[in-house]
N, C-alpha and C. Protein backbone atom coordinates (compact mmCIF):
# COMPACT_ATOMS: atom_id res chain seq x y z
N UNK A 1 -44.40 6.83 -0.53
CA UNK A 1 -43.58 8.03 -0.62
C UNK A 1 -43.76 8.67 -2.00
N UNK A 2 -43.93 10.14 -1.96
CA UNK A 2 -44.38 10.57 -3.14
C UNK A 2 -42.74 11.22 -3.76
N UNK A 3 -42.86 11.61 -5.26
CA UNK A 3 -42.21 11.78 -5.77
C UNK A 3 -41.95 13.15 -5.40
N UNK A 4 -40.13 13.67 -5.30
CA UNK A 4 -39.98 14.67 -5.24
C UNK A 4 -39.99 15.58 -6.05
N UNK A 5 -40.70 17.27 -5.88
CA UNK A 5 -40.87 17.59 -7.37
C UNK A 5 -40.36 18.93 -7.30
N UNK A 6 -39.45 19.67 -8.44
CA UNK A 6 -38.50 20.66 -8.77
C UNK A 6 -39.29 21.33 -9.81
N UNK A 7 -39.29 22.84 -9.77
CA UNK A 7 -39.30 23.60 -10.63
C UNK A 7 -37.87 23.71 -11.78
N UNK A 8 -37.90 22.95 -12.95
CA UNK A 8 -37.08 22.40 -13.68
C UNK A 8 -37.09 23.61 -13.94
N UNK A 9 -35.22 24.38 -14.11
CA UNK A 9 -34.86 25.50 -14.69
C UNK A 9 -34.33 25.19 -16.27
N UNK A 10 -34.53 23.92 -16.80
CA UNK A 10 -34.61 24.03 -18.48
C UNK A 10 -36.10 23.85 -19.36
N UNK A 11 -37.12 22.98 -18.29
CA UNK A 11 -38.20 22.52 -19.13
C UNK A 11 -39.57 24.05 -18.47
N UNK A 12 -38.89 24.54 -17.45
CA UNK A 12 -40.07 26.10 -16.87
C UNK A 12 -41.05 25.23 -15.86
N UNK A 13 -41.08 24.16 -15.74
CA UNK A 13 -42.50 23.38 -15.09
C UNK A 13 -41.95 22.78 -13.88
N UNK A 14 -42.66 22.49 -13.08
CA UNK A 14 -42.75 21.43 -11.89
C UNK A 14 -43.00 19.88 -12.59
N UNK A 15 -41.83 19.34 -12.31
CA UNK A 15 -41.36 18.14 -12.59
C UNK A 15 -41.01 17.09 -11.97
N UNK A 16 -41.22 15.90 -11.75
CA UNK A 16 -40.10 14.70 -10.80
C UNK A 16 -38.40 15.15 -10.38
N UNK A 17 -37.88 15.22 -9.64
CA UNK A 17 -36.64 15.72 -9.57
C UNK A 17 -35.95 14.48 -9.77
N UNK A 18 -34.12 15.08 -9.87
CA UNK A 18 -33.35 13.71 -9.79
C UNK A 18 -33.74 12.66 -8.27
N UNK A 19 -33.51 11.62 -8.00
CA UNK A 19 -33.60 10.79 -6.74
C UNK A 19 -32.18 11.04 -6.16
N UNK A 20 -31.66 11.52 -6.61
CA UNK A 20 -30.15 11.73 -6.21
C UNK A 20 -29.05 13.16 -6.81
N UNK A 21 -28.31 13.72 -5.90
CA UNK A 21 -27.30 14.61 -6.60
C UNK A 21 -26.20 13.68 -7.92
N UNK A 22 -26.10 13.88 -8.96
CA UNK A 22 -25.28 13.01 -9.91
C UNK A 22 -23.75 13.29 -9.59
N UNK A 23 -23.32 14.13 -9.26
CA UNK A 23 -22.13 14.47 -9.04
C UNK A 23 -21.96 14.71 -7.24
N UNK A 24 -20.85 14.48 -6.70
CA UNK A 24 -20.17 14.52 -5.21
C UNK A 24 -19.71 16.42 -5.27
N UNK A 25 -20.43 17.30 -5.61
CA UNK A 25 -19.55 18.29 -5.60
C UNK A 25 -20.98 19.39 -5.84
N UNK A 26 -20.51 20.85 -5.93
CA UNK A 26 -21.87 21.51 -5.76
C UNK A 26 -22.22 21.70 -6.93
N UNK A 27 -21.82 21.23 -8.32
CA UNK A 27 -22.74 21.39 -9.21
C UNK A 27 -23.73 20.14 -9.05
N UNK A 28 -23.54 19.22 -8.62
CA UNK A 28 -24.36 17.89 -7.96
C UNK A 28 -25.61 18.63 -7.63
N UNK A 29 -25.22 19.42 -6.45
CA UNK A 29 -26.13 19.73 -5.91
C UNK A 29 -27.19 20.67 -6.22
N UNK A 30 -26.68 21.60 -7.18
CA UNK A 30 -27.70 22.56 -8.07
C UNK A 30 -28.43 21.98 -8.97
N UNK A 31 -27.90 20.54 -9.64
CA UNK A 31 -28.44 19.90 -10.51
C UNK A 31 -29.87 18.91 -9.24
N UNK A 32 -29.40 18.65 -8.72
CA UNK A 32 -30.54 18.08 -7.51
C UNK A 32 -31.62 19.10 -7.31
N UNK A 33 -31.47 20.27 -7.20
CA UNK A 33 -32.17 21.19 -6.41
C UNK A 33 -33.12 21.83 -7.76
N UNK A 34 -32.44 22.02 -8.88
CA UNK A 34 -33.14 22.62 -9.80
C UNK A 34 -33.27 21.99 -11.24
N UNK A 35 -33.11 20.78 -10.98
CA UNK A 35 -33.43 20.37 -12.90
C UNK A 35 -34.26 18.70 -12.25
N UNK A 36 -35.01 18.98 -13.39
CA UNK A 36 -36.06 17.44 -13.21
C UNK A 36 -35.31 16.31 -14.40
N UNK A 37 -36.07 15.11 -13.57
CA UNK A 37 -35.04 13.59 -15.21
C UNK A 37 -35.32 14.25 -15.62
N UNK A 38 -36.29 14.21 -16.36
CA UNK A 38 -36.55 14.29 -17.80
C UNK A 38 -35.04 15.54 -18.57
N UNK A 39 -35.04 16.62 -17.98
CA UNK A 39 -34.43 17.33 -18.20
C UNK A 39 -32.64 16.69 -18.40
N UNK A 40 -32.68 15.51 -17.42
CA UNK A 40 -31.16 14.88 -17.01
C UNK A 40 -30.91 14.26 -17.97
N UNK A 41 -31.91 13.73 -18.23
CA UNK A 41 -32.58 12.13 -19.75
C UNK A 41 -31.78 12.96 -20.78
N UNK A 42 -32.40 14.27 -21.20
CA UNK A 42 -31.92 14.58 -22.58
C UNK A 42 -30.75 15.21 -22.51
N UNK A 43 -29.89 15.21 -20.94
CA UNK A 43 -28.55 15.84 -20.97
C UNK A 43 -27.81 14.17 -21.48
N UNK A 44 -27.93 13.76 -20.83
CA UNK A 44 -27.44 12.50 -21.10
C UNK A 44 -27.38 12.11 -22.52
N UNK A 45 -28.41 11.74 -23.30
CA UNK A 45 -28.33 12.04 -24.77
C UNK A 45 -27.49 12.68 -25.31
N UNK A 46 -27.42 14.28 -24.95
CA UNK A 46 -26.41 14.83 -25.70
C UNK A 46 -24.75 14.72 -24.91
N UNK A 47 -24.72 14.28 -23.76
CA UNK A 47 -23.65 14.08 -23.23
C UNK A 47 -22.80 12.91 -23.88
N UNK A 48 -23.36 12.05 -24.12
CA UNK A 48 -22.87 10.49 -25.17
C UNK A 48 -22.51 11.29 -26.36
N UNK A 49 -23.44 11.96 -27.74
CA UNK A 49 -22.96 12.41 -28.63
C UNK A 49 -21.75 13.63 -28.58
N UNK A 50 -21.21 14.40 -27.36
CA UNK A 50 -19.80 15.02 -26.84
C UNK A 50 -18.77 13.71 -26.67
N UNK A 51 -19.38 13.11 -25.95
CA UNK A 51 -17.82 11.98 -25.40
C UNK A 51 -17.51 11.18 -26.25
N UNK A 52 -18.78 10.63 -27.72
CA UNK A 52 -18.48 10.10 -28.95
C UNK A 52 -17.26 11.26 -29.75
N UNK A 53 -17.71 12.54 -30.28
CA UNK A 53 -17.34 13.03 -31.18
C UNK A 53 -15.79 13.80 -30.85
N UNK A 54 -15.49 14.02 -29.55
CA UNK A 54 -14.36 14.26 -28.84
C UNK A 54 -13.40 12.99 -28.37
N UNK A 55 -14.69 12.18 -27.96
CA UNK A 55 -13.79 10.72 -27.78
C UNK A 55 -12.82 10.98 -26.18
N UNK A 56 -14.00 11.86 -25.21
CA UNK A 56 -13.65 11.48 -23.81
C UNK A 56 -13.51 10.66 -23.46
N UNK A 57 -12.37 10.45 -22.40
CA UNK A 57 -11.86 9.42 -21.38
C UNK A 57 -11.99 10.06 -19.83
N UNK A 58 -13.61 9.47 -19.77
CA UNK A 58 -13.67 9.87 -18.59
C UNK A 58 -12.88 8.94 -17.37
N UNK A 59 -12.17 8.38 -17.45
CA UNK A 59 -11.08 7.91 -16.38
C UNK A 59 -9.80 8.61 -16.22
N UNK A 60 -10.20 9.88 -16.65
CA UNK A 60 -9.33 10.71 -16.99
C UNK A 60 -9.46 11.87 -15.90
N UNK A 61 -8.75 12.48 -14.93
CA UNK A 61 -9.39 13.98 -14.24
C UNK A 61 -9.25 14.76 -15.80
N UNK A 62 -8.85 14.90 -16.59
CA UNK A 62 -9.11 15.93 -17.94
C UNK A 62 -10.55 16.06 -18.09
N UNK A 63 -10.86 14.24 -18.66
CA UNK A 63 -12.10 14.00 -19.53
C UNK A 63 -12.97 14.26 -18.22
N UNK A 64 -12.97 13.87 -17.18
CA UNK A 64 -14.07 14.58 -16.14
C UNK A 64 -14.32 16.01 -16.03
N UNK A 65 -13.12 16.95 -16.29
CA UNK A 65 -13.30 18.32 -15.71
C UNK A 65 -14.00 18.82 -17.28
N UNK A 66 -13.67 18.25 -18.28
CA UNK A 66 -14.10 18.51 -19.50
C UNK A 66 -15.59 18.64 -19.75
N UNK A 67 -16.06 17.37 -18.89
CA UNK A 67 -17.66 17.39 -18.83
C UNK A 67 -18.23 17.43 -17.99
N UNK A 68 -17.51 18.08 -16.70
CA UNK A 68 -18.41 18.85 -16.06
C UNK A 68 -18.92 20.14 -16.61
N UNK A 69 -17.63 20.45 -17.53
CA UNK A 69 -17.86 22.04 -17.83
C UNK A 69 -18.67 22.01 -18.69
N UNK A 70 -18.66 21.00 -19.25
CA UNK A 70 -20.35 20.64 -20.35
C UNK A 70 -21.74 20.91 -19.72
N UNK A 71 -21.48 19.81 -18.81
CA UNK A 71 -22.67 19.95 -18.11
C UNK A 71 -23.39 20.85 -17.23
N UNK A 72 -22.28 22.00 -17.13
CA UNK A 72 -22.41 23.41 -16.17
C UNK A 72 -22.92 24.30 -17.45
N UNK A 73 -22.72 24.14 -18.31
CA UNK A 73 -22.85 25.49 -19.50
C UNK A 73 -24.39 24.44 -20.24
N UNK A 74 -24.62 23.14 -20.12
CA UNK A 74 -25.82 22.99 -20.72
C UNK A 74 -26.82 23.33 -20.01
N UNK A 75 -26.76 23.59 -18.22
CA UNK A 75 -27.59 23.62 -17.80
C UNK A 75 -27.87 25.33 -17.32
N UNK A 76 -26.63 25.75 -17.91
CA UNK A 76 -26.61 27.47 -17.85
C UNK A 76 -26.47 27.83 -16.00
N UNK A 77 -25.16 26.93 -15.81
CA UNK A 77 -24.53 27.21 -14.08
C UNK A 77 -23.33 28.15 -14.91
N UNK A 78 -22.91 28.03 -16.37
CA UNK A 78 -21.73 28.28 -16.37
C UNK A 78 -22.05 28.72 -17.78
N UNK A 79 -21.12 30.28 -17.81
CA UNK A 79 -20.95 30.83 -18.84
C UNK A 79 -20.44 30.07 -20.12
N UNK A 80 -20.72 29.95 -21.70
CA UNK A 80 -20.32 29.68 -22.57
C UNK A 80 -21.06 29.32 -23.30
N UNK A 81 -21.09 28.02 -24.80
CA UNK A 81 -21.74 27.51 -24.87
C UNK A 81 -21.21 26.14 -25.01
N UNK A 82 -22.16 25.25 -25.38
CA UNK A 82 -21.81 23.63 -25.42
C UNK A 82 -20.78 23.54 -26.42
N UNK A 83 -19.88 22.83 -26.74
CA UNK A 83 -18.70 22.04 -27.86
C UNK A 83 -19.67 21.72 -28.85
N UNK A 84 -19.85 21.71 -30.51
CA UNK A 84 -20.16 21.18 -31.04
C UNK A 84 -20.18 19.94 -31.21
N UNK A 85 -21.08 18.97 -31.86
CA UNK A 85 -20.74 17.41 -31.56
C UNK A 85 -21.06 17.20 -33.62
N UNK A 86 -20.55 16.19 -33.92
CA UNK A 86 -20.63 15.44 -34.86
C UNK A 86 -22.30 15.08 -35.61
N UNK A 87 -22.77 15.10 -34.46
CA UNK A 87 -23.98 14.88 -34.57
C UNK A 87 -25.21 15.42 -35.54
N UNK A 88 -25.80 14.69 -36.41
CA UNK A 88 -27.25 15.89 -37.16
C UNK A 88 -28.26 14.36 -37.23
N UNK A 89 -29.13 15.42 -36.87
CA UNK A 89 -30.69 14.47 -36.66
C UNK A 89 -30.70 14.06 -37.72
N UNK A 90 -31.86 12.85 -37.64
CA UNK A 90 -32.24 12.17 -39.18
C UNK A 90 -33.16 12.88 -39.95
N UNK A 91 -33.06 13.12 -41.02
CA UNK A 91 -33.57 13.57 -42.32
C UNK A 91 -35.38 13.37 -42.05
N UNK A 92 -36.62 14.11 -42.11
CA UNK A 92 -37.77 13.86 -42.04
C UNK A 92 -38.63 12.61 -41.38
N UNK A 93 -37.81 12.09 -40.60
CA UNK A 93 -38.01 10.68 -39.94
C UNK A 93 -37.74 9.57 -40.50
N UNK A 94 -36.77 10.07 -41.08
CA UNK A 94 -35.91 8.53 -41.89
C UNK A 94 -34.93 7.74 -40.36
């Protein structure tokens, strides 16, 4: 069985898609239909440095609806922009 493959609407290319919708709901499903891993990989990355620097509780319906709305505005389903995070890269590859 070959890999399923999406015209990724963050990386512009035909890509591996998710193997699965991540979410039970229709941003699940837009994220299935139009973003490849790789693209998911580096949401994820920055999704950890939000739930660090805010300090989500996703067992929370708050901290869930909180990052969905993250994850709707990183992938540009949803007007705004991302929350700042705490976060700054390392210095010249230190």
């Amino acid at each position: 069985m070959s890999e399923r493959m999406v015209k990724c609407k963050m990386l512009g290319k035909e890509l591996p898609g998710l193997k699965r919708p991540p979410y039970k709901n229709e941003l699940g499903r837009k994220l299935y239909e139009e973003v490849s891993e790789e693209a998911w990989r580096t949401w994820l990355q920055e999704s950890v440095r939000i739930i660090n620097t805010y300090r989500v509780d996703l067992g929370t319906p708050e901290g869930q609806k909180f990052m969905l709305e993250q994850t709707a505005r990183y992938f540009g389903f949803e007007e705004g922009d991302l929350v700042p995070t705490a976060w700054t890269p390392p210095k010249d590859g230190s």
